[in-house]
PDB file of N, CA and C in Angstrom:
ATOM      1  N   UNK A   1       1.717 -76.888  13.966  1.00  0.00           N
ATOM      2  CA  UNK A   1       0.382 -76.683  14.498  1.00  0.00           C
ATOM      3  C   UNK A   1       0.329 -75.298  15.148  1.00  0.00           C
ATOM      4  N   UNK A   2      -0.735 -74.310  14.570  1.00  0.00           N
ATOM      5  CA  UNK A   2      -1.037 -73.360  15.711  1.00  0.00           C
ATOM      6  C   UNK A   2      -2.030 -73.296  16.347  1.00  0.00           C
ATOM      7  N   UNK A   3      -1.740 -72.731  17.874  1.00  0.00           N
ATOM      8  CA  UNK A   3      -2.320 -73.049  18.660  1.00  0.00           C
ATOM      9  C   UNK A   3      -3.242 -71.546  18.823  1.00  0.00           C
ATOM     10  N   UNK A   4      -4.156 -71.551  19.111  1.00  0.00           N
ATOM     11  CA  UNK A   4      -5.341 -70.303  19.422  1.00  0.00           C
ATOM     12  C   UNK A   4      -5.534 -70.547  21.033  1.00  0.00           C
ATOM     13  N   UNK A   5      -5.891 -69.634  21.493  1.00  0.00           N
ATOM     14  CA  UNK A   5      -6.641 -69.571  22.973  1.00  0.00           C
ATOM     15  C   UNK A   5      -7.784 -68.875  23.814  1.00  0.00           C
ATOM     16  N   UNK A   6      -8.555 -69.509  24.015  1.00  0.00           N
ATOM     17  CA  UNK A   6      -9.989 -68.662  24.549  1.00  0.00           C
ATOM     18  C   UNK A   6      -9.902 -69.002  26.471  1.00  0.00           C
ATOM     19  N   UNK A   7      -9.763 -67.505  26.610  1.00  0.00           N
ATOM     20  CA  UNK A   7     -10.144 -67.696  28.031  1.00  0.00           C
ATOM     21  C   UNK A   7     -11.648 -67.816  28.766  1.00  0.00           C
ATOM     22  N   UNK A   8     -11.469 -68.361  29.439  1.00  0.00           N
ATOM     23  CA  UNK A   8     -13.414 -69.205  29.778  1.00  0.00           C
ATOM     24  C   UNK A   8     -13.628 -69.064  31.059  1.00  0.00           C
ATOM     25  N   UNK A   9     -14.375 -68.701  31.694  1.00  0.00           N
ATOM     26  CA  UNK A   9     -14.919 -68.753  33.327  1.00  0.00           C
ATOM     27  C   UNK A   9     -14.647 -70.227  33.255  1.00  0.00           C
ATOM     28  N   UNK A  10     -14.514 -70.626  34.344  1.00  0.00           N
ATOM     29  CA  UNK A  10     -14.079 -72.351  34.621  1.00  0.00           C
ATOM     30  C   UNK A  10     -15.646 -72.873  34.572  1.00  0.00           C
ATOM     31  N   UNK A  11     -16.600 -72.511  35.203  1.00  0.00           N
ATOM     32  CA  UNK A  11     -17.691 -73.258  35.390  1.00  0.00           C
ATOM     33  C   UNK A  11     -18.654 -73.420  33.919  1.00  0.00           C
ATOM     34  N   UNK A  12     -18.272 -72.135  32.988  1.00  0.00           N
ATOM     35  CA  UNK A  12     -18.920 -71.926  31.613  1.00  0.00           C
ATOM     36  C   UNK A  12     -18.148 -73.429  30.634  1.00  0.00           C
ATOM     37  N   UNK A  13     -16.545 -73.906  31.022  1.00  0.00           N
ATOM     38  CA  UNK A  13     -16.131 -74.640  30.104  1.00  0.00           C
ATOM     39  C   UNK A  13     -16.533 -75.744  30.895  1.00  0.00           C
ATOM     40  N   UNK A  14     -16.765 -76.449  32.470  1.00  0.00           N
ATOM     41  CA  UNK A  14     -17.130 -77.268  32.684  1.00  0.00           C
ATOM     42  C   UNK A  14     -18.322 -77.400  31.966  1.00  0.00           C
ATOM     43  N   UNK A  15     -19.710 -76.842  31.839  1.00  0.00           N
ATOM     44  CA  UNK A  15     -21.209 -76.752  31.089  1.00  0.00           C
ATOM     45  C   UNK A  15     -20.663 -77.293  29.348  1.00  0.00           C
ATOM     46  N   UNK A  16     -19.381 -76.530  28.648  1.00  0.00           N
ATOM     47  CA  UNK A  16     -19.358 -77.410  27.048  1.00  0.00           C
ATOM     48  C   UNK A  16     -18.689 -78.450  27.435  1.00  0.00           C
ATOM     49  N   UNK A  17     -17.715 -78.828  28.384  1.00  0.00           N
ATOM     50  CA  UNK A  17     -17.252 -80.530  28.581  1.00  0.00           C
ATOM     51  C   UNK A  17     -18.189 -81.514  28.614  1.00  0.00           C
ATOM     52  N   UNK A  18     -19.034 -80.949  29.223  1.00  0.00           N
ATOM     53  CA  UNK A  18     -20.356 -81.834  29.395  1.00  0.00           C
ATOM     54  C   UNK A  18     -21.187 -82.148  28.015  1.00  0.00           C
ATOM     55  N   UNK A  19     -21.510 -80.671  27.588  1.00  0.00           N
ATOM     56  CA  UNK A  19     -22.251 -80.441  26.233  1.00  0.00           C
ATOM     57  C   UNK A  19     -21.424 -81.334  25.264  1.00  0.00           C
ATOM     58  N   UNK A  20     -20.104 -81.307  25.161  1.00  0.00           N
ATOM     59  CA  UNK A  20     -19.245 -81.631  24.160  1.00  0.00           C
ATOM     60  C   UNK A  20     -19.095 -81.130  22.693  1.00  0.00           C
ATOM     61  N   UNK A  21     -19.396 -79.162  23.378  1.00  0.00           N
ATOM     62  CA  UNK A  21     -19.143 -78.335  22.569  1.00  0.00           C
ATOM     63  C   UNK A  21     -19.364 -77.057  22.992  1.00  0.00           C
ATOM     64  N   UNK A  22     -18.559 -75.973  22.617  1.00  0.00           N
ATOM     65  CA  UNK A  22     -18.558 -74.910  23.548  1.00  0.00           C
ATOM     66  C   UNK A  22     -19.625 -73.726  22.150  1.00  0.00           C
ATOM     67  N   UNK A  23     -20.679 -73.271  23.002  1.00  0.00           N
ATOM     68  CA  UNK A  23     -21.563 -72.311  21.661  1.00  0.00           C
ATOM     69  C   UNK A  23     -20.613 -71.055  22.610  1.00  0.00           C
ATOM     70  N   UNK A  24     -20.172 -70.984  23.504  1.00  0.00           N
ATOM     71  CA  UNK A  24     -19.396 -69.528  23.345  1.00  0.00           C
ATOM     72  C   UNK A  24     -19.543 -68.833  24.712  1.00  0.00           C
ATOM     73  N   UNK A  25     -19.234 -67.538  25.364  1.00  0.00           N
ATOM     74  CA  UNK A  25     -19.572 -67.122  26.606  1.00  0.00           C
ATOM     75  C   UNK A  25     -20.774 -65.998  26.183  1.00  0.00           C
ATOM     76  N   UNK A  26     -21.296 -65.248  27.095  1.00  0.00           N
ATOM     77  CA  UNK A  26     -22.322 -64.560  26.382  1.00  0.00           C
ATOM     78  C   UNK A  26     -21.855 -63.441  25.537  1.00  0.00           C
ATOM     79  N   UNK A  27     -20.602 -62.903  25.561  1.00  0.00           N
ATOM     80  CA  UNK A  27     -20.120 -61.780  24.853  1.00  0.00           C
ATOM     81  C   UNK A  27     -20.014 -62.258  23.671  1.00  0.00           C
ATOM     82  N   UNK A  28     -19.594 -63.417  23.613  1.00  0.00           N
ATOM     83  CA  UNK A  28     -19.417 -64.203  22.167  1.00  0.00           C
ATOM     84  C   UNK A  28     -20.687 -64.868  21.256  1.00  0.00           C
ATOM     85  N   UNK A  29     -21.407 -65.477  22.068  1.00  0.00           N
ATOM     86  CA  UNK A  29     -23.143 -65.387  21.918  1.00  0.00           C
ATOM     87  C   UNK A  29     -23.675 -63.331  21.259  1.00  0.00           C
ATOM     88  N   UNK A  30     -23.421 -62.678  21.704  1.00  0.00           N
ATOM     89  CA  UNK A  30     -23.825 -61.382  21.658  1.00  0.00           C
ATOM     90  C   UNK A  30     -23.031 -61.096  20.460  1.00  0.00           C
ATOM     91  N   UNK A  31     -22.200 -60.923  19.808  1.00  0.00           N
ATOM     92  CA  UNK A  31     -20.892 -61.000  18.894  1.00  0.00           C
ATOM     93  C   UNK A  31     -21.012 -61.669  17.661  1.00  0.00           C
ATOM     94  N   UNK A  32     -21.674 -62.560  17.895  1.00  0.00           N
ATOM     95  CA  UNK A  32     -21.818 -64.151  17.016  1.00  0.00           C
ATOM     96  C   UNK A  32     -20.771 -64.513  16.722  1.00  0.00           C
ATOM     97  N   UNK A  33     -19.373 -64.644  17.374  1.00  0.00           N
ATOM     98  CA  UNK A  33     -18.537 -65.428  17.227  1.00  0.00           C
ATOM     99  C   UNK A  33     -17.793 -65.623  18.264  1.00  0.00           C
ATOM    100  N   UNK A  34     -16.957 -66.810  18.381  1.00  0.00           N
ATOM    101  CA  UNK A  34     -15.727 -67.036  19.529  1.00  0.00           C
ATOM    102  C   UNK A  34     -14.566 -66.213  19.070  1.00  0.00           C
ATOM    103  N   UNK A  35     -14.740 -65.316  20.428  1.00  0.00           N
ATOM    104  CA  UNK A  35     -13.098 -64.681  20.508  1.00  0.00           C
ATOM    105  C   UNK A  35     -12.478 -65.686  20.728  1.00  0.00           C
ATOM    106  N   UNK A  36     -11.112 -65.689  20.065  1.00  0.00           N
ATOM    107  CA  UNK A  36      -9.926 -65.966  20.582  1.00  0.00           C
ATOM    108  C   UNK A  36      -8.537 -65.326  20.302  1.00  0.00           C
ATOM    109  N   UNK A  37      -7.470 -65.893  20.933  1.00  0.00           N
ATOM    110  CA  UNK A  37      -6.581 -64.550  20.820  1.00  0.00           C
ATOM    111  C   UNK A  37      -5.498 -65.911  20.696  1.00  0.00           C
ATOM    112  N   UNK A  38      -4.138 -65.312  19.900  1.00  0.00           N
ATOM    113  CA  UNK A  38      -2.942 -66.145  19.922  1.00  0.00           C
ATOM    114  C   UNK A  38      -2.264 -65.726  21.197  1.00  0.00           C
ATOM    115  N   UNK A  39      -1.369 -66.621  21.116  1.00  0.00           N
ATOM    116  CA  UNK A  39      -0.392 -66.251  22.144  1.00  0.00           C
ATOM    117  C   UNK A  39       0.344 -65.179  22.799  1.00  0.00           C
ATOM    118  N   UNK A  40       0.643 -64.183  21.500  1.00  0.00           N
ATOM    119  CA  UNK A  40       1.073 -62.856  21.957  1.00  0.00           C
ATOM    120  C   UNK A  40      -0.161 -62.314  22.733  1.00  0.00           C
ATOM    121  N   UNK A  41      -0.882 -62.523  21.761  1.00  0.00           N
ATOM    122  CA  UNK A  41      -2.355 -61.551  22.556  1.00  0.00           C
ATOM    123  C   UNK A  41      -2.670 -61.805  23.750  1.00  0.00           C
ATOM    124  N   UNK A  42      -2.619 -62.783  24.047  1.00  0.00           N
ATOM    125  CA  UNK A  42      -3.702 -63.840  25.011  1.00  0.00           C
ATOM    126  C   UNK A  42      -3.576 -62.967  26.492  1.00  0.00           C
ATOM    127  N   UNK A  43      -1.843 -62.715  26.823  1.00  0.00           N
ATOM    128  CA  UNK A  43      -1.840 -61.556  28.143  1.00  0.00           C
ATOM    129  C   UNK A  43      -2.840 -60.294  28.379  1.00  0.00           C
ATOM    130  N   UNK A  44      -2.788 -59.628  27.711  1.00  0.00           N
ATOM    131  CA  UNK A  44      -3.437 -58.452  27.181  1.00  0.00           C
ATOM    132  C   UNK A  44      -5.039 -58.445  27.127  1.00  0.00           C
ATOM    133  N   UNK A  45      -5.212 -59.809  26.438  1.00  0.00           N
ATOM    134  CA  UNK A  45      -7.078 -60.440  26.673  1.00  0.00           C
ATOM    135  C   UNK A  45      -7.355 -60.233  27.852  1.00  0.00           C
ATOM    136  N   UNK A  46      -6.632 -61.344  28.737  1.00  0.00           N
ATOM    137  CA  UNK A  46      -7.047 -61.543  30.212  1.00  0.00           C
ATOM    138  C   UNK A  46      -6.823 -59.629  31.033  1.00  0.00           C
ATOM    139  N   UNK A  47      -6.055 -59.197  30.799  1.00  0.00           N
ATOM    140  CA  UNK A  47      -5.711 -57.828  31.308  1.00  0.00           C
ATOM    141  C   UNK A  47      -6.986 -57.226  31.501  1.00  0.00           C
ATOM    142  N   UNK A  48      -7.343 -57.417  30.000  1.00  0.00           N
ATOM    143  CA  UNK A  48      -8.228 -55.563  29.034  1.00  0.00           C
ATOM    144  C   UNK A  48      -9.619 -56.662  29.438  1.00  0.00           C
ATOM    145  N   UNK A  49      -9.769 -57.597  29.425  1.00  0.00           N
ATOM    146  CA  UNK A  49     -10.666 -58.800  28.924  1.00  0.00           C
ATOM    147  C   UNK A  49     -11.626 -58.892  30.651  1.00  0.00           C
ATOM    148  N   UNK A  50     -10.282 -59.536  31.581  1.00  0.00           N
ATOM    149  CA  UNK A  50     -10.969 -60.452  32.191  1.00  0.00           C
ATOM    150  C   UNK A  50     -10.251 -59.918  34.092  1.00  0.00           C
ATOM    151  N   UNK A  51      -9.588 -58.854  33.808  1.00  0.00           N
ATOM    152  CA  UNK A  51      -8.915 -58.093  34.918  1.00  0.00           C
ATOM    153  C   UNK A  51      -9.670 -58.347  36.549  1.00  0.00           C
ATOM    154  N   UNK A  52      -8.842 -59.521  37.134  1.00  0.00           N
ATOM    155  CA  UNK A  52      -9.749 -59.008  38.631  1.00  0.00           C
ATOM    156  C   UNK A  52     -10.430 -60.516  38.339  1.00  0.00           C
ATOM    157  N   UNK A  53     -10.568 -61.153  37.192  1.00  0.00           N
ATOM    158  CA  UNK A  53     -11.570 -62.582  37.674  1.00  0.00           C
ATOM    159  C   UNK A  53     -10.970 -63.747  37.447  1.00  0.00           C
ATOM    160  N   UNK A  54     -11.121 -64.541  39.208  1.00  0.00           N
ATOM    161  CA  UNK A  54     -10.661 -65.442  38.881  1.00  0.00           C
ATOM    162  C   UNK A  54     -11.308 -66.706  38.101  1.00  0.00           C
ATOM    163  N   UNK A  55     -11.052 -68.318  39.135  1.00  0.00           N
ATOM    164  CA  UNK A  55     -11.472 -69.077  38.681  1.00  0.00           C
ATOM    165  C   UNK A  55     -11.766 -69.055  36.926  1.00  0.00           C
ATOM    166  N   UNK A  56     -10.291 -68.591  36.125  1.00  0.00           N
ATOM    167  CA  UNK A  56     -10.919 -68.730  34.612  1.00  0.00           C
ATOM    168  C   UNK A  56      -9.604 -70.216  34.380  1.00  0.00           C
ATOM    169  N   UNK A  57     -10.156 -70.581  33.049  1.00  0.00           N
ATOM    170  CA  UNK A  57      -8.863 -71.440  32.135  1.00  0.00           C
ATOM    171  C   UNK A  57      -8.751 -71.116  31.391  1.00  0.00           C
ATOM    172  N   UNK A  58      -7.215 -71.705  30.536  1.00  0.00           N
ATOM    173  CA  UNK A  58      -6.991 -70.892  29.142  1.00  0.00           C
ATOM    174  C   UNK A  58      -7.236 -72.599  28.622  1.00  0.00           C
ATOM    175  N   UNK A  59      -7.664 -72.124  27.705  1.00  0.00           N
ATOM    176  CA  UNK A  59      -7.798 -73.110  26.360  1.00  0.00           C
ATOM    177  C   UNK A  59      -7.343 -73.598  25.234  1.00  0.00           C
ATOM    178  N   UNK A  60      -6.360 -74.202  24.840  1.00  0.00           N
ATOM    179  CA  UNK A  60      -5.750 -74.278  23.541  1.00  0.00           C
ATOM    180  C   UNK A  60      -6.602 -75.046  22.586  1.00  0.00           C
ATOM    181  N   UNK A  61      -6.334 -74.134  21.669  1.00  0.00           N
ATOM    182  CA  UNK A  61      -6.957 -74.791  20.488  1.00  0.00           C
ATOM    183  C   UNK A  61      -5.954 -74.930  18.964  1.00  0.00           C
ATOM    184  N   UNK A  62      -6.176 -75.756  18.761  1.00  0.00           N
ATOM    185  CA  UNK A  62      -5.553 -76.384  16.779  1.00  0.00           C
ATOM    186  C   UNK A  62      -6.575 -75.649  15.939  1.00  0.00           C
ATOM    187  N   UNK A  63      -5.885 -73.980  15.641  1.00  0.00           N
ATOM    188  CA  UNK A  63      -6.450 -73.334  14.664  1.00  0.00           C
ATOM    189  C   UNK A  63      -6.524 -74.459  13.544  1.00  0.00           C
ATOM    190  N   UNK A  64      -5.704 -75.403  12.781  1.00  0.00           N
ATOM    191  CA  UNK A  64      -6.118 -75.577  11.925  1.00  0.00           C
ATOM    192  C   UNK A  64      -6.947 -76.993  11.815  1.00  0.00           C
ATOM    193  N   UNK A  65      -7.458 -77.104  12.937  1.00  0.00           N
ATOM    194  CA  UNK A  65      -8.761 -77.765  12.872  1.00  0.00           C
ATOM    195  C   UNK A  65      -9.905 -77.471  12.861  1.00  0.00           C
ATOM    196  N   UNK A  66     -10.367 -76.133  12.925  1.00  0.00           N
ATOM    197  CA  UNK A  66     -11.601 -75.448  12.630  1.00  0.00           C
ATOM    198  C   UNK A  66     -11.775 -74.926  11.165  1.00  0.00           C
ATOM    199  N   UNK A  67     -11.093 -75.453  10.597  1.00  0.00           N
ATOM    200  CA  UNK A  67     -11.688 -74.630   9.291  1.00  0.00           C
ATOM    201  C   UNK A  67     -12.114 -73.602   8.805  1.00  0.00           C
ATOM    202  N   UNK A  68     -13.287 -73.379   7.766  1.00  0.00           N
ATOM    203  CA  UNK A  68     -13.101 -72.183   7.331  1.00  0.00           C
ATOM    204  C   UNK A  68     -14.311 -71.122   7.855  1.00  0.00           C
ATOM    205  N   UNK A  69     -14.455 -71.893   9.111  1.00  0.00           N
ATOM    206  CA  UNK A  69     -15.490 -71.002  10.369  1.00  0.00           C
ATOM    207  C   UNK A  69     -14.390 -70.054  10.790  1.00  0.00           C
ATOM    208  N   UNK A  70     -13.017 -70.331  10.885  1.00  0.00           N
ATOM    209  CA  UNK A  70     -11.828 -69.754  11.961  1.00  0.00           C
ATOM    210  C   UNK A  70     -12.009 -67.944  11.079  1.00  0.00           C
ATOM    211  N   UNK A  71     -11.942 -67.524  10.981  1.00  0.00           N
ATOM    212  CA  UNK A  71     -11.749 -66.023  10.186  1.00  0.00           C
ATOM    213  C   UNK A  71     -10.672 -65.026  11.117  1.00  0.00           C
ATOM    214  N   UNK A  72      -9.409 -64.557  10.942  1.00  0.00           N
ATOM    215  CA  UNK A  72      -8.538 -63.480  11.182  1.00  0.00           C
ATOM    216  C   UNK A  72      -8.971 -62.167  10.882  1.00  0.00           C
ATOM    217  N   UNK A  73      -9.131 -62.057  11.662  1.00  0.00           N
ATOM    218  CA  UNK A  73     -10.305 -59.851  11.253  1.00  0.00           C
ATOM    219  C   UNK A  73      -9.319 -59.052  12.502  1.00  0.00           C
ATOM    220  N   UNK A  74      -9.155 -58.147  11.715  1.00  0.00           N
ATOM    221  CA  UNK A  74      -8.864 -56.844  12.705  1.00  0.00           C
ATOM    222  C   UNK A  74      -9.377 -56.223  13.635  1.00  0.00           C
ATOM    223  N   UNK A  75      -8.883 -56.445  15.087  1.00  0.00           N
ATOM    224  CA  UNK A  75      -9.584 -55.856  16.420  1.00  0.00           C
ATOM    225  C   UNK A  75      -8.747 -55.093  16.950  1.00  0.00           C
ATOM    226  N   UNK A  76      -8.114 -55.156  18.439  1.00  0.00           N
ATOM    227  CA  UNK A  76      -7.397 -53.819  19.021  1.00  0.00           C
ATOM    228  C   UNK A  76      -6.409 -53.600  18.069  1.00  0.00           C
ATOM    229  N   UNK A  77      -6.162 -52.152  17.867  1.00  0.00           N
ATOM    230  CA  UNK A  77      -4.577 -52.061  17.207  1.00  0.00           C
ATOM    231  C   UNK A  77      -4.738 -52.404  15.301  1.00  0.00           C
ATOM    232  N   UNK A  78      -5.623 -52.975  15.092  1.00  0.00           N
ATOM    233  CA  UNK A  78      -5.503 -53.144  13.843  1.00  0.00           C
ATOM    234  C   UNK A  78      -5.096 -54.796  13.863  1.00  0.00           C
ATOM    235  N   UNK A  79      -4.247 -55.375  14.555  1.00  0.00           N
ATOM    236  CA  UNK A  79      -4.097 -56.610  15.107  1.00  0.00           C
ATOM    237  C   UNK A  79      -5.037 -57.458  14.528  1.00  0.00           C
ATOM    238  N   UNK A  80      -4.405 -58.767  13.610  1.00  0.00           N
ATOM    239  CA  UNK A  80      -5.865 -59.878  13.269  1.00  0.00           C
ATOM    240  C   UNK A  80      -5.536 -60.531  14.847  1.00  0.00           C
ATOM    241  N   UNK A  81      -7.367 -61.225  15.020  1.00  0.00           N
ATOM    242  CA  UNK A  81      -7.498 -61.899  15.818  1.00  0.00           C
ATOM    243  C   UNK A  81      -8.215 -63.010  15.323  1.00  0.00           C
ATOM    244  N   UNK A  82      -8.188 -64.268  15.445  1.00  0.00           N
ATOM    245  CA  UNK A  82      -8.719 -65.192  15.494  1.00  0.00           C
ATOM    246  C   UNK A  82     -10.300 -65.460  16.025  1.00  0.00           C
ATOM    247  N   UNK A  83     -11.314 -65.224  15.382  1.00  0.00           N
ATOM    248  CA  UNK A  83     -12.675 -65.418  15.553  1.00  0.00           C
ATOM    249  C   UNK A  83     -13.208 -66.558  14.590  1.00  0.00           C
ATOM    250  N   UNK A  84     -13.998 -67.349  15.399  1.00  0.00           N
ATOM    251  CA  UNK A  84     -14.763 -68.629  15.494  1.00  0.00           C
ATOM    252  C   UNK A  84     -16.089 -68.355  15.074  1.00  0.00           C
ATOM    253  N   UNK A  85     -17.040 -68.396  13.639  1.00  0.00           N
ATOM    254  CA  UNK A  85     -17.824 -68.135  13.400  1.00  0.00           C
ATOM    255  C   UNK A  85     -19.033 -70.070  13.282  1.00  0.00           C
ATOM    256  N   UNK A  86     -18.428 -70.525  14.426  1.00  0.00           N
ATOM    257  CA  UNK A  86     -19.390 -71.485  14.614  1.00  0.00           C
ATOM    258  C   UNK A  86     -19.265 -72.358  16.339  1.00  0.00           C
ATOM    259  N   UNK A  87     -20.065 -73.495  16.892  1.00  0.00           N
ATOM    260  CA  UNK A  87     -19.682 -73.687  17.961  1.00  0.00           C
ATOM    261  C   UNK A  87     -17.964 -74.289  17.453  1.00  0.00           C
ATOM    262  N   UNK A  88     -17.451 -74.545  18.792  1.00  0.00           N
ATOM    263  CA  UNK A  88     -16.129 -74.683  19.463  1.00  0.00           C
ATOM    264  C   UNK A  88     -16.395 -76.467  19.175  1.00  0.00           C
ATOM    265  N   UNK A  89     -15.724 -77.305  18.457  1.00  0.00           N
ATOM    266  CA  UNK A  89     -15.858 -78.318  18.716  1.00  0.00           C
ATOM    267  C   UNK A  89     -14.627 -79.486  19.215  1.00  0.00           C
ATOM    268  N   UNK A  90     -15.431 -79.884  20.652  1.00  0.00           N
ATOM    269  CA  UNK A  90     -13.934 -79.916  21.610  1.00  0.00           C
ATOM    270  C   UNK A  90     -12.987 -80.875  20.949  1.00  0.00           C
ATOM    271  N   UNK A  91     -13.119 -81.635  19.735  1.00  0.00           N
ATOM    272  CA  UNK A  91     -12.161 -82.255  19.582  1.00  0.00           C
ATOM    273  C   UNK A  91     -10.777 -81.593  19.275  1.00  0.00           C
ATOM    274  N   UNK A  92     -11.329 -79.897  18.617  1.00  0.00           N
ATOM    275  CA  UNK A  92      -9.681 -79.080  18.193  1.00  0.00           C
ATOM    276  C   UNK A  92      -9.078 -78.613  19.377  1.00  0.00           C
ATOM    277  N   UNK A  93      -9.480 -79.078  20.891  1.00  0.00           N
ATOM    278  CA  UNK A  93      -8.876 -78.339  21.820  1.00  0.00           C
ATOM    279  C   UNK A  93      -7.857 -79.494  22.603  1.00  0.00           C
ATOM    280  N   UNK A  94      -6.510 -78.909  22.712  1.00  0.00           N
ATOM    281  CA  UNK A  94      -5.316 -79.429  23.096  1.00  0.00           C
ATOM    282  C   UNK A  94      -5.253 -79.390  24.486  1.00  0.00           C
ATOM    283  N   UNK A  95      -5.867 -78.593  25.143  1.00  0.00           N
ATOM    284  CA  UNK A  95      -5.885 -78.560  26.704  1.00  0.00           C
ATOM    285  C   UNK A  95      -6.526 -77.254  27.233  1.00  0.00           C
ATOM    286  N   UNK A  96      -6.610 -77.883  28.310  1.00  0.00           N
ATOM    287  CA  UNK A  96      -6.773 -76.775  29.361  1.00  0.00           C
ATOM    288  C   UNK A  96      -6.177 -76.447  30.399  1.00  0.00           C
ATOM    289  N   UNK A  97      -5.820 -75.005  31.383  1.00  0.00           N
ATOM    290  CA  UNK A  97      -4.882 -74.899  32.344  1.00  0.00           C
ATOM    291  C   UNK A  97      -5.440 -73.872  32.967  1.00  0.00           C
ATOM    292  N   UNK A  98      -5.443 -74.584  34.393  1.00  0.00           N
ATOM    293  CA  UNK A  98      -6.123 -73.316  35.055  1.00  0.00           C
ATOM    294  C   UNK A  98      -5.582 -71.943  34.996  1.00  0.00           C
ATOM    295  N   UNK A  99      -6.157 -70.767  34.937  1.00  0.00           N
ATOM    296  CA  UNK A  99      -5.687 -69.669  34.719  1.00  0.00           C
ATOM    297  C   UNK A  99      -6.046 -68.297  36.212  1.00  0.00           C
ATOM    298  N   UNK A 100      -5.151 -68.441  37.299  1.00  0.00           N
ATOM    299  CA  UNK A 100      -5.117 -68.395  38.716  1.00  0.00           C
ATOM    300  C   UNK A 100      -4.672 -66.759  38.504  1.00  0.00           C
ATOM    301  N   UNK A 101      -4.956 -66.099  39.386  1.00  0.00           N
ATOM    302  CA  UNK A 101      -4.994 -64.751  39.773  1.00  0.00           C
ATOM    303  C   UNK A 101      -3.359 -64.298  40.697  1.00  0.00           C
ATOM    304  N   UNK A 102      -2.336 -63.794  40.517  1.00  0.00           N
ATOM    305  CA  UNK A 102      -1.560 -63.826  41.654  1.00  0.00           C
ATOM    306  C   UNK A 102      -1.264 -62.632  42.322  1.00  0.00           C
ATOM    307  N   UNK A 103      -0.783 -62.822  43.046  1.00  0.00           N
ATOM    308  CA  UNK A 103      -0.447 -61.481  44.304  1.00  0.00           C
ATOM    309  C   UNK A 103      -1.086 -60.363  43.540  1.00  0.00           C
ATOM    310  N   UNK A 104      -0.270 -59.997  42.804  1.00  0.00           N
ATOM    311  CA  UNK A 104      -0.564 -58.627  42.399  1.00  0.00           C
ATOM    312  C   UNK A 104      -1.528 -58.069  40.968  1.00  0.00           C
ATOM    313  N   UNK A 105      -2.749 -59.320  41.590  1.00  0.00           N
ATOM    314  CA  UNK A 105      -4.360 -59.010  40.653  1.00  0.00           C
ATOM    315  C   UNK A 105      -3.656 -59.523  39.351  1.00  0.00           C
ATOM    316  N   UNK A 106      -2.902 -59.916  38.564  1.00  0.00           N
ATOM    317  CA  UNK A 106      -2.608 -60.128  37.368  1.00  0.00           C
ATOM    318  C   UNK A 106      -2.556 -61.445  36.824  1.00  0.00           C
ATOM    319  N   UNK A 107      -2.843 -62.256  35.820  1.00  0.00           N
ATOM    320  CA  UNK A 107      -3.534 -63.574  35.731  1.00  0.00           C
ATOM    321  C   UNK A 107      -1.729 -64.056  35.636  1.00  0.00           C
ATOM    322  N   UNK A 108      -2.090 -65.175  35.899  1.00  0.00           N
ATOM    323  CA  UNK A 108      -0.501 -66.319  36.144  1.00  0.00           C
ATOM    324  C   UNK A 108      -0.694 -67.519  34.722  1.00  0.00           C
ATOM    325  N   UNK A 109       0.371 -67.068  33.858  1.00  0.00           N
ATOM    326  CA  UNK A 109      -0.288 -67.788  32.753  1.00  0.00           C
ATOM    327  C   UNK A 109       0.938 -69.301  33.162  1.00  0.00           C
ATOM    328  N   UNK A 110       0.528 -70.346  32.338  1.00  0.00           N
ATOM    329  CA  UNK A 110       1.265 -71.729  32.778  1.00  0.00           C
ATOM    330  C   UNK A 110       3.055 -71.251  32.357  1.00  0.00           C
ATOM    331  N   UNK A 111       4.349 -72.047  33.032  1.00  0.00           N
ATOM    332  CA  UNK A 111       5.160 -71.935  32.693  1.00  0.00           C
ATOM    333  C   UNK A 111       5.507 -72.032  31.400  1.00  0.00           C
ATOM    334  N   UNK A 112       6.724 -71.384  30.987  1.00  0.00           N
ATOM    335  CA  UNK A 112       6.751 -71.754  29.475  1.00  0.00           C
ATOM    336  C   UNK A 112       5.782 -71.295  28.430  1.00  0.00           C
ATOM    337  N   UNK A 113       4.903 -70.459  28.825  1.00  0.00           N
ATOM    338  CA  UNK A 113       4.250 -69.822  27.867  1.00  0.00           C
ATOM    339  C   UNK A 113       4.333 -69.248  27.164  1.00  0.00           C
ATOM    340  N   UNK A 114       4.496 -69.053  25.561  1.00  0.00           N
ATOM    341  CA  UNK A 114       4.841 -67.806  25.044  1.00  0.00           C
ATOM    342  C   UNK A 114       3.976 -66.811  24.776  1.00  0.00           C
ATOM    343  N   UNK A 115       3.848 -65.723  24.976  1.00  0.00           N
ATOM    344  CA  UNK A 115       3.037 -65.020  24.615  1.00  0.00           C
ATOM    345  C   UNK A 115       3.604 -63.692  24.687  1.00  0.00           C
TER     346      UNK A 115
END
């Protein structure tokens, strides 16, 4: 199984828990698709991405439960990234973990993470 990850303001993924489907944050609304980034990437997202904000979560998702909405296209670096050309539907998502700010402004990803 691979796993994808979209980082989310906490209060934006509480609003699709509810919905019981995520249409996206507004950059991704603006974009027309869900960023997401693998694991290597995912540090670097939050860095370049989300630097300085807390209260976010990371999100796992079962790339290969989205089908053939999921599309790999070239973004920083030439790098494929994983973009979502439909809503997020929460059944492909494996979890969530809060994603906390520490001492030194830089996001604290869960133990054991690879990325």
């Amino acid at each position: 199984m691979t796993l994808i990850y979209k980082i989310c303001p906490a209060g934006l993924w509480r609003e699709a828990e509810a919905a019981g489907r995520f249409d996206g944050a507004p950059v991704d609304r603006t974009d027309g698709y869900i960023h997401f980034s693998t694991a290597a990437q995912a540090r670097e997202t939050a860095g370049r991405h989300f630097a300085g904000q807390g209260d976010l979560v990371l999100v796992a998702v079962e790339a290969g439960a989205l089908g053939a909405a999921l599309r790999w296209e070239p973004s920083r670096g030439g790098a494929l990234f994983p973009h979502l050309y439909a809503p997020l539907d929460l059944a492909a998502v494996r979890g969530t973990v809060p994603l906390p700010l520490g001492p030194d402004g830089a996001h604290v990803f869960p133990s054991g993470f690879e990325g």
